[in-house]
C-alpha atoms as a PDB file:
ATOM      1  CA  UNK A   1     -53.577  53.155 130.133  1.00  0.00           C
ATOM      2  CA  UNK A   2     -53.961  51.596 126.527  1.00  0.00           C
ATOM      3  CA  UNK A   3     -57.361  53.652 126.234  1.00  0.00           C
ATOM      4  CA  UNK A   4     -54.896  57.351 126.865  1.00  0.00           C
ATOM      5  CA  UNK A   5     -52.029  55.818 124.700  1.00  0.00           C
ATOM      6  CA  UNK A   6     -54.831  55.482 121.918  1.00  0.00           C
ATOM      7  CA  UNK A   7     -56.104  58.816 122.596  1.00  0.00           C
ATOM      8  CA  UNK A   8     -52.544  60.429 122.744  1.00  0.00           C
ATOM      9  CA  UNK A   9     -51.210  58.653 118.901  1.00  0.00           C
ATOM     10  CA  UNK A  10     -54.954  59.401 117.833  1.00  0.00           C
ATOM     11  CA  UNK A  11     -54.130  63.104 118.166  1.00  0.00           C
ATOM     12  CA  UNK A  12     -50.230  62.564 117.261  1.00  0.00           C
ATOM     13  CA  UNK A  13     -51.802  61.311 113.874  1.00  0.00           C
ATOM     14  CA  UNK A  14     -53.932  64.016 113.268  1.00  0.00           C
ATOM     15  CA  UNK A  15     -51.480  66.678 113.665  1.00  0.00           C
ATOM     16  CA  UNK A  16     -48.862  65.065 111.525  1.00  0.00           C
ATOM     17  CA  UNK A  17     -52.026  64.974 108.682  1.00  0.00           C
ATOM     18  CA  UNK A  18     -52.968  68.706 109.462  1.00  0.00           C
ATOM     19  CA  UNK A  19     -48.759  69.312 109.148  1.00  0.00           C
ATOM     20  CA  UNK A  20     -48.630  67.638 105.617  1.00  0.00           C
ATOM     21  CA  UNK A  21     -51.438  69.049 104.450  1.00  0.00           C
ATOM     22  CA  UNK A  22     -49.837  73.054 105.759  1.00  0.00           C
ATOM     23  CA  UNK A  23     -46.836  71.964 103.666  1.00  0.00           C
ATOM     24  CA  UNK A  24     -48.519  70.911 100.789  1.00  0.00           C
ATOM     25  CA  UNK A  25     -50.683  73.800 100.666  1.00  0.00           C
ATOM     26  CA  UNK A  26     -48.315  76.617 101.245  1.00  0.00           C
ATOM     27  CA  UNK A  27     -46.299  75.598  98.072  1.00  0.00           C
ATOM     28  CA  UNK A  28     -48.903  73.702  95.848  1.00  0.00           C
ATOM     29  CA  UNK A  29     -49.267  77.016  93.832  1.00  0.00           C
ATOM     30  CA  UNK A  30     -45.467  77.029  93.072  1.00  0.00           C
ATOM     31  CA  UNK A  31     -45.943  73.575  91.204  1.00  0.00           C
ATOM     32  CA  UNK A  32     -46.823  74.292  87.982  1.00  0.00           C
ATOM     33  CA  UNK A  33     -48.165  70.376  86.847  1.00  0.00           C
ATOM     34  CA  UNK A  34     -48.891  67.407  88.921  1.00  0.00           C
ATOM     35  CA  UNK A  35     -46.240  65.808  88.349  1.00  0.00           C
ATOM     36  CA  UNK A  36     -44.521  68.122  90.433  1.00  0.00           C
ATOM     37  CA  UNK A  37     -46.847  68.254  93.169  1.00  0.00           C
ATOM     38  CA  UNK A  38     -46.407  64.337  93.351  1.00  0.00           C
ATOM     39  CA  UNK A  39     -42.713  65.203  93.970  1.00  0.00           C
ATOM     40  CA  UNK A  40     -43.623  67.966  96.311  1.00  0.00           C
ATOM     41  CA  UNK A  41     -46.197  65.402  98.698  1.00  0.00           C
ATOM     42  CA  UNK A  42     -42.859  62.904  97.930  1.00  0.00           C
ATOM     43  CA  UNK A  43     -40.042  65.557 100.044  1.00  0.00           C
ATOM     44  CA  UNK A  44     -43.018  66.353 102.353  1.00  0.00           C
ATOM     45  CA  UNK A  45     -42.917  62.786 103.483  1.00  0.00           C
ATOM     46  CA  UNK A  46     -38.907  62.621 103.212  1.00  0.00           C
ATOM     47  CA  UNK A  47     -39.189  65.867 105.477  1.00  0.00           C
ATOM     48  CA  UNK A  48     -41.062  64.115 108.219  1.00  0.00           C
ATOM     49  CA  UNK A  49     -38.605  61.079 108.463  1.00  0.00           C
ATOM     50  CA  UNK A  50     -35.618  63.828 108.028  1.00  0.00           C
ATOM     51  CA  UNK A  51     -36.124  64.488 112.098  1.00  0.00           C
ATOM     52  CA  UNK A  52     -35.102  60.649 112.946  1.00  0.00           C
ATOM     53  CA  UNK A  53     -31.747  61.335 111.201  1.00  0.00           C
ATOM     54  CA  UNK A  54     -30.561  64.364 112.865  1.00  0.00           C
ATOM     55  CA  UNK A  55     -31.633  66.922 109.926  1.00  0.00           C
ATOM     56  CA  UNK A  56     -34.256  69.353 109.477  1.00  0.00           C
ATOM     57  CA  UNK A  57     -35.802  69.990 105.798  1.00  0.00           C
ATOM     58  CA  UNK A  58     -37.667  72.926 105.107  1.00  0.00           C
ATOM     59  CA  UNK A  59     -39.941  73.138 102.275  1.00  0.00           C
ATOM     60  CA  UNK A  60     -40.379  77.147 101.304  1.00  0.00           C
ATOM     61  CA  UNK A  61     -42.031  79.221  98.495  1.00  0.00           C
ATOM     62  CA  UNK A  62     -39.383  80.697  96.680  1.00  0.00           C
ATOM     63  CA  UNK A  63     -38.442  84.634  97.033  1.00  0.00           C
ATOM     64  CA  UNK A  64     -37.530  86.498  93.603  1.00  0.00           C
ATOM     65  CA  UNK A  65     -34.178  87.435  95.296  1.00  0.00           C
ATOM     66  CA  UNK A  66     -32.846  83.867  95.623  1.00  0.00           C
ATOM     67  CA  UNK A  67     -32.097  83.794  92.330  1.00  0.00           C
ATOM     68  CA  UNK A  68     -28.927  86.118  93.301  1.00  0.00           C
ATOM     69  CA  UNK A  69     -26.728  82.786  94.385  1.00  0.00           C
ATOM     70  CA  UNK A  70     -25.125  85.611  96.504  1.00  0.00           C
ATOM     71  CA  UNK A  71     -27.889  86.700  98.259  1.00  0.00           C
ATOM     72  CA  UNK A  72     -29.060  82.871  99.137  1.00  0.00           C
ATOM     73  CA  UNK A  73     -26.041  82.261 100.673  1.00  0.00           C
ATOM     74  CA  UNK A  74     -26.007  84.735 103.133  1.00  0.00           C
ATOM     75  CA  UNK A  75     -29.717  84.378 103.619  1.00  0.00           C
ATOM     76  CA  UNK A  76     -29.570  80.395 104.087  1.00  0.00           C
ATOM     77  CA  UNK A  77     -25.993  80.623 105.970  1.00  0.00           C
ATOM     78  CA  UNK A  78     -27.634  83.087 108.537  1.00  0.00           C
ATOM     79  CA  UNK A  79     -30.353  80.952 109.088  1.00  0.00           C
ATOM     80  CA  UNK A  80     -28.028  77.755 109.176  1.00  0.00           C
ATOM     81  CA  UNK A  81     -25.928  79.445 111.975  1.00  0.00           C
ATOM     82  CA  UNK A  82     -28.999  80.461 113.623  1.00  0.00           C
ATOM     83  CA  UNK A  83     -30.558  77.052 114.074  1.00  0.00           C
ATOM     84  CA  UNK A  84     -27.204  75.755 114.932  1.00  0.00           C
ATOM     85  CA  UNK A  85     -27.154  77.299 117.734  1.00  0.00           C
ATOM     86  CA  UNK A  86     -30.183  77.785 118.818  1.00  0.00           C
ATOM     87  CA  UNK A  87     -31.380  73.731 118.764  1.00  0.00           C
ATOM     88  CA  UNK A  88     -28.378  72.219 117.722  1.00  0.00           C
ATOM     89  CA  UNK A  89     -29.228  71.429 114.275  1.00  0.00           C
ATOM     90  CA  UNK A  90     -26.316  71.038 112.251  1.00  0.00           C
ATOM     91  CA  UNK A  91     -27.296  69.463 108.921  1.00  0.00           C
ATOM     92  CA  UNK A  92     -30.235  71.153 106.980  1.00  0.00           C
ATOM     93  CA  UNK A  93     -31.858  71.842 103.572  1.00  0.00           C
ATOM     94  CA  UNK A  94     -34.109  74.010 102.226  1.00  0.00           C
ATOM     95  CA  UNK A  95     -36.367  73.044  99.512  1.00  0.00           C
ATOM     96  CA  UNK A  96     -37.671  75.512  97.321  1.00  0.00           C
ATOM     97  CA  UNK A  97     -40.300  75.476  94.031  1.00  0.00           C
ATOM     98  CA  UNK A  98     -40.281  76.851  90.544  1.00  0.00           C
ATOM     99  CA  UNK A  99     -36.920  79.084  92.268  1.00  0.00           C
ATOM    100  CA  UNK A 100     -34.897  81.172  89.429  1.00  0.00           C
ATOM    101  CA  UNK A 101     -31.732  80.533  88.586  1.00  0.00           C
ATOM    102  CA  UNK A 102     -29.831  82.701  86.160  1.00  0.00           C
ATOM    103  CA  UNK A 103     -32.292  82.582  83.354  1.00  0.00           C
ATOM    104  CA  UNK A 104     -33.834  78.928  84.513  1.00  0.00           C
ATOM    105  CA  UNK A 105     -36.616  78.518  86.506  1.00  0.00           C
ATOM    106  CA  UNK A 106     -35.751  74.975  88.135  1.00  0.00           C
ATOM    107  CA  UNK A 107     -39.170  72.559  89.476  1.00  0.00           C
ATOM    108  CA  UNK A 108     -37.051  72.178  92.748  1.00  0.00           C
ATOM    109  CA  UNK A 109     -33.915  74.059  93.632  1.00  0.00           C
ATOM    110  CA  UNK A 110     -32.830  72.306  96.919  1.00  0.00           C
ATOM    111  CA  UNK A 111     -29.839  73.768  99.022  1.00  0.00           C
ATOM    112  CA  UNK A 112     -28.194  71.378 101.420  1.00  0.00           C
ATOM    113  CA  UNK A 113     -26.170  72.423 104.205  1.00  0.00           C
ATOM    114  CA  UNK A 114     -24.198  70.889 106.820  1.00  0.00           C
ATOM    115  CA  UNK A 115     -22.025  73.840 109.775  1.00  0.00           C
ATOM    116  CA  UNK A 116     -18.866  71.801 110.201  1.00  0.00           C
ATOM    117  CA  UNK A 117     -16.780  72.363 113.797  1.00  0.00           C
ATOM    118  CA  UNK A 118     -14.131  73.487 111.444  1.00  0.00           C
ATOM    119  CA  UNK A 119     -15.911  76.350 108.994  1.00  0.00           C
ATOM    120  CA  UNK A 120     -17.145  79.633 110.360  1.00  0.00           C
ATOM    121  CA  UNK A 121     -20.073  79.101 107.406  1.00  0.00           C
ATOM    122  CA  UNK A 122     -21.661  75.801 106.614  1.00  0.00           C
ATOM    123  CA  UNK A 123     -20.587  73.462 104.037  1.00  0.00           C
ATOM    124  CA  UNK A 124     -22.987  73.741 100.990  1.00  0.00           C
ATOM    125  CA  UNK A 125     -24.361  71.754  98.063  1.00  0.00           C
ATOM    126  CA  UNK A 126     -27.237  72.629  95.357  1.00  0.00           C
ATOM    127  CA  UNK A 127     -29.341  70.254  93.853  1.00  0.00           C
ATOM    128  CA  UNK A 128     -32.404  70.740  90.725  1.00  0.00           C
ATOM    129  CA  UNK A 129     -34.585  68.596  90.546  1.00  0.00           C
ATOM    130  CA  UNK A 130     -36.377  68.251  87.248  1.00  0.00           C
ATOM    131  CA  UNK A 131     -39.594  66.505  86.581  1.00  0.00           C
ATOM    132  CA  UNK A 132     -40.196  66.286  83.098  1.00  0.00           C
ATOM    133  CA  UNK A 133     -42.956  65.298  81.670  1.00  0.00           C
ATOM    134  CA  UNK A 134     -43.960  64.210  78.081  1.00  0.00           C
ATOM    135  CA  UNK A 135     -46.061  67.659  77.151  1.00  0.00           C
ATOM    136  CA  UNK A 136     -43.058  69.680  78.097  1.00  0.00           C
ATOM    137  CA  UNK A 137     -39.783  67.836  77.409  1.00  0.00           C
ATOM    138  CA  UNK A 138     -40.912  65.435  74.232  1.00  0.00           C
ATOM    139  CA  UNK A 139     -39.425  67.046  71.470  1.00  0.00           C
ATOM    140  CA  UNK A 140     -35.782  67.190  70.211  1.00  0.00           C
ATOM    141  CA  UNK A 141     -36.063  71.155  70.899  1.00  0.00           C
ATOM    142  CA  UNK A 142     -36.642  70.594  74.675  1.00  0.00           C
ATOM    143  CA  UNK A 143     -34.460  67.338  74.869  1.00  0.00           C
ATOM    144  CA  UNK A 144     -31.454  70.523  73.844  1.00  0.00           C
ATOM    145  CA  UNK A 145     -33.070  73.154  76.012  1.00  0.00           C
ATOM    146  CA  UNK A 146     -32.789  70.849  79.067  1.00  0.00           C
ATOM    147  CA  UNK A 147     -29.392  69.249  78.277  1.00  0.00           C
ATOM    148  CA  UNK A 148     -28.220  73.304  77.571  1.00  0.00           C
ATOM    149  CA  UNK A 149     -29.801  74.099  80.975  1.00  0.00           C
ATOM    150  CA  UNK A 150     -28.122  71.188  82.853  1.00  0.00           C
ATOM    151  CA  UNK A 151     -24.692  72.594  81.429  1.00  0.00           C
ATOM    152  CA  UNK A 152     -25.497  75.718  83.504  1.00  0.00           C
ATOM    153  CA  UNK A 153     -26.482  74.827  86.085  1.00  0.00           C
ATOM    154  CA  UNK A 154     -23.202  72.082  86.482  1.00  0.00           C
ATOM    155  CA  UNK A 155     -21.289  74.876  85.251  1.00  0.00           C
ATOM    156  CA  UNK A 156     -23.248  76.958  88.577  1.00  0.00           C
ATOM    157  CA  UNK A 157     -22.119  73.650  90.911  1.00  0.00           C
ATOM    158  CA  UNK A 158     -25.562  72.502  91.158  1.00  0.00           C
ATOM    159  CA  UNK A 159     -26.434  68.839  90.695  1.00  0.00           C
ATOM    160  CA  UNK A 160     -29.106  67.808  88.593  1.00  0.00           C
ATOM    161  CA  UNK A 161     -31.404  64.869  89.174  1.00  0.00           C
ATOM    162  CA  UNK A 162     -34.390  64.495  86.253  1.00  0.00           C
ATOM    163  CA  UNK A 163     -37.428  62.494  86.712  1.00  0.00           C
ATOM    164  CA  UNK A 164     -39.958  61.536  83.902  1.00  0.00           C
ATOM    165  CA  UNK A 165     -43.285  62.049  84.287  1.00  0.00           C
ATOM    166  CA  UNK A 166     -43.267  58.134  83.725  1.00  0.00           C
ATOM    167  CA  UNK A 167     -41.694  57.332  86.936  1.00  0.00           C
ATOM    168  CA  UNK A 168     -42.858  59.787  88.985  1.00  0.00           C
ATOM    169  CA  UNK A 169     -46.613  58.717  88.107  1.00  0.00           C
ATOM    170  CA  UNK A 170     -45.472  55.345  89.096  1.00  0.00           C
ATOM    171  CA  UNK A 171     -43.851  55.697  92.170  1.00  0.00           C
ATOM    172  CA  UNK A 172     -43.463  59.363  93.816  1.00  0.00           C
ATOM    173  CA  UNK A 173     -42.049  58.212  97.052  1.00  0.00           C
ATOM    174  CA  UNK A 174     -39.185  56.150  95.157  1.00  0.00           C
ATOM    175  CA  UNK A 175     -38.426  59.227  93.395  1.00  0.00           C
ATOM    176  CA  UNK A 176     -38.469  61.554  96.161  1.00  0.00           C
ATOM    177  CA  UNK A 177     -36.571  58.874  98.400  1.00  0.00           C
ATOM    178  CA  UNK A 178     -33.646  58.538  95.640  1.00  0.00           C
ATOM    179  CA  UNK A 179     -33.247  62.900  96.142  1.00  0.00           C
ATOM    180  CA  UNK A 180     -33.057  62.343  99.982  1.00  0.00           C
ATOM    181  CA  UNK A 181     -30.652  59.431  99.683  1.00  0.00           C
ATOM    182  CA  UNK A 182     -28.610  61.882  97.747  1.00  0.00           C
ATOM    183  CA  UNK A 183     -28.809  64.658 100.462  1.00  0.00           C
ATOM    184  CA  UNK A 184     -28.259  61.899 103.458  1.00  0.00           C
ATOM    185  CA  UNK A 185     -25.258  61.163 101.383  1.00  0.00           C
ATOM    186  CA  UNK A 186     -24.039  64.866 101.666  1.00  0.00           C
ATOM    187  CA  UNK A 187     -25.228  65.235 105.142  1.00  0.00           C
ATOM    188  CA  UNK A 188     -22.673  61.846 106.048  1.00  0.00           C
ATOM    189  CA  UNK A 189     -20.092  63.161 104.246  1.00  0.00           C
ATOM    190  CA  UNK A 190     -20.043  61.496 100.961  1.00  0.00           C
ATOM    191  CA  UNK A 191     -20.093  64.384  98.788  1.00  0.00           C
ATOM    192  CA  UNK A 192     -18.416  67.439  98.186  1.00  0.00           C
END
């Protein structure tokens, strides 16, 4: 018996390592520094612990039309409904990089979404994540850029979350973590 249960997690193991490494490579090419491919390896991770809470998180390339807020909603909402009721799940985000929006091309645009008993169309909340590292965001010009870009995309009702390039070297999984704390939190409830 303990000789087939080794066997069996054996094989469990390497499929979950042949899964990241899919994940990774599907939307490595989207990252445009390595600071955000740390953060992409962080929500592939996140991803794989999303199934013990009752949530599914999908990491995609981004598609040129998504940047029509429009369009993603009834793209995303479809797909919401779809998985709904097809398996159940209720609570989901998609998690896409280097997506447009408006004139900004975001590191991570994440869209959480959550079908309520209540709502015909799921409950909805955007998050961009920004990793910003010292080549790119160091100067006074860029420190405007990205506080003028953050004004959008508030004014947009996205939520921004910035990393340094500092903290992300030092500990991708914290970082990653504190974005799926923050979509847990919508998932339960907690925000909008």
């Amino acid at each position: 018996v303990t000789e087939f249960l080794d066997a069996v997690e054996h094989e469990a193991a390497q499929a979950a390592r042949q899964r990241v490494r899919y994940h990774y490579l599907r939307c490595e090419a989207h990252c445009e520094s390595a600071i955000e491919r740390l953060m992409l390896i962080g929500f592939i991770r996140c991803a794989r612990t999303a199934q013990d809470h009752n949530m599914r998180i999908v990491i995609t390339k981004p598609h040129a039309n998504w940047s029509d807020l429009g369009h993603l909603n009834q793209q995303l909402d479809g797909a919401m409904r779809v998985m709904a009721a097809d398996v159940g799940v209720t609570r989901m985000a998609w998690i896409m990089p280097q997506a447009v929006v408006g004139d900004y091309r975001l590191d991570f645009h994440i869209r959480c979404a959550r079908q309520l008993p209540e709502r015909s169309t799921p409950h909805h909340v955007d998050l961009a994540v920004e990793c910003d590292g010292q080549d790119f965001h160091g100067t006074v010009e860029q420190t405007h850029a990205d506080r003028e870009r953050d004004r959008f995309l508030t004014a947009h009702g996205f939520t921004v979350l910035r990393f340094t390039g500092t903290e992300l070297w030092r500990d991708p999984a914290g970082c990653a973590q504190t974005v799926f704390d923050r979509i847990t939190r919508f998932f339960n409830g907690g925000e909008r």
